[in-house]
Protein backbone atom coordinates (compact mmCIF):
# COMPACT_ATOMS: atom_id res chain seq x y z
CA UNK A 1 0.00 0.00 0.00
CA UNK A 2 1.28 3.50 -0.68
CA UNK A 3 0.30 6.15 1.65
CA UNK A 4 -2.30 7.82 -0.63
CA UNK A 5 -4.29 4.12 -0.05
CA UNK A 6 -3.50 4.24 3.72
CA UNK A 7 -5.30 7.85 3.54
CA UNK A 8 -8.15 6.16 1.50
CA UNK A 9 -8.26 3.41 3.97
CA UNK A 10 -8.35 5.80 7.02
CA UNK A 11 -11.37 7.99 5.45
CA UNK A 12 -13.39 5.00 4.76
CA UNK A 13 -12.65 4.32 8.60
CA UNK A 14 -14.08 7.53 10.03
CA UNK A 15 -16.58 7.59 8.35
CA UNK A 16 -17.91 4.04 9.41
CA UNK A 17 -16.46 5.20 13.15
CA UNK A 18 -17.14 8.33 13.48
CA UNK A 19 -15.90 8.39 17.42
CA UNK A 20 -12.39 7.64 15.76
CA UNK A 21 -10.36 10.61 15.32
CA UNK A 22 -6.15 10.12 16.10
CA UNK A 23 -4.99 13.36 17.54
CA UNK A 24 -2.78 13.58 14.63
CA UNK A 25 -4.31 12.52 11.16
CA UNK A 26 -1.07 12.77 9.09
CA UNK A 27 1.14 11.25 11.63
CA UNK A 28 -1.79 8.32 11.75
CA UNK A 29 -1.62 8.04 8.03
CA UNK A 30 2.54 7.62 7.81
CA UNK A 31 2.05 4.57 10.30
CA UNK A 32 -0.55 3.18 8.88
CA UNK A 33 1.46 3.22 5.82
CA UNK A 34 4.36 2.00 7.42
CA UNK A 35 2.87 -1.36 8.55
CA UNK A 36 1.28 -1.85 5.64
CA UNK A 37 3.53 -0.68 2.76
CA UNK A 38 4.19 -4.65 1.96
CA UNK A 39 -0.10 -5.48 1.91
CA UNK A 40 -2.50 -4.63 -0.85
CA UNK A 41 -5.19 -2.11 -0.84
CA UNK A 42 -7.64 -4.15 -1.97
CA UNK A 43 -7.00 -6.50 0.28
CA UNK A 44 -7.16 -4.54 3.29
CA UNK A 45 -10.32 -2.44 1.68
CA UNK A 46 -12.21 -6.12 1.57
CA UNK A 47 -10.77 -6.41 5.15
CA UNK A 48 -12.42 -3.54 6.55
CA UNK A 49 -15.47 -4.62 5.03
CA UNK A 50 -15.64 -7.71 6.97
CA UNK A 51 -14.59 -5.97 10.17
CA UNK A 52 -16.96 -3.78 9.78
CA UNK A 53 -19.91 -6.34 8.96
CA UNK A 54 -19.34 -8.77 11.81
CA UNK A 55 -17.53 -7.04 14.72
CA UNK A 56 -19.69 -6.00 17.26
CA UNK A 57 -17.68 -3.43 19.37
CA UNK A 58 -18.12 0.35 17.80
CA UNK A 59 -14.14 0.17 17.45
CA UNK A 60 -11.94 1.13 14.71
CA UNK A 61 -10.06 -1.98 13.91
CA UNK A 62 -6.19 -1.90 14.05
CA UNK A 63 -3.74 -2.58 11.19
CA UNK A 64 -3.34 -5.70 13.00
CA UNK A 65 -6.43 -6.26 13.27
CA UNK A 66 -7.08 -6.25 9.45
CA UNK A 67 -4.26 -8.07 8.54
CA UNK A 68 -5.54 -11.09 10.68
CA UNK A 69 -8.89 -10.96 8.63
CA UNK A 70 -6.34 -11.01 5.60
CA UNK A 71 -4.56 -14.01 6.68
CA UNK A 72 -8.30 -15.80 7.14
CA UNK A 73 -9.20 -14.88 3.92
């Protein structure tokens, strides 16, 4: 992922969570792109999907947490 997907990741997440704002977006976004810069997009998009379909807890998931779902898929 390149950091311009780890932005378009990140705005899909606030808007399904909108309690989740990180104190610092940009700083958010260079992590996020960071962890992920070996994963694809799509991949995590789908991810999200199914995070956001089945979990239960009003949370944003975690890169982690995404990349788990990835590794089930």
């Amino acid at each position: 992922m390149t950091r311009d997907d780890a932005k378009k990741l990140l705005i899909i997440i606030t808007s399904f969570y909108p309690n989740f704002h990180p104190d610092n977006m940009s700083m958010t976004i260079d992590a996020w792109a960071m962890l992920l810069q070996d994963d694809d997009y799509k991949e995590m998009e789908t991810a999200l999907a199914v995070y956001a379909r089945t979990d239960t807890s009003g949370f944003a998931p975690s890169p982690s947490k995404l990349l788990d779902i990835v590794a089930r898929m």
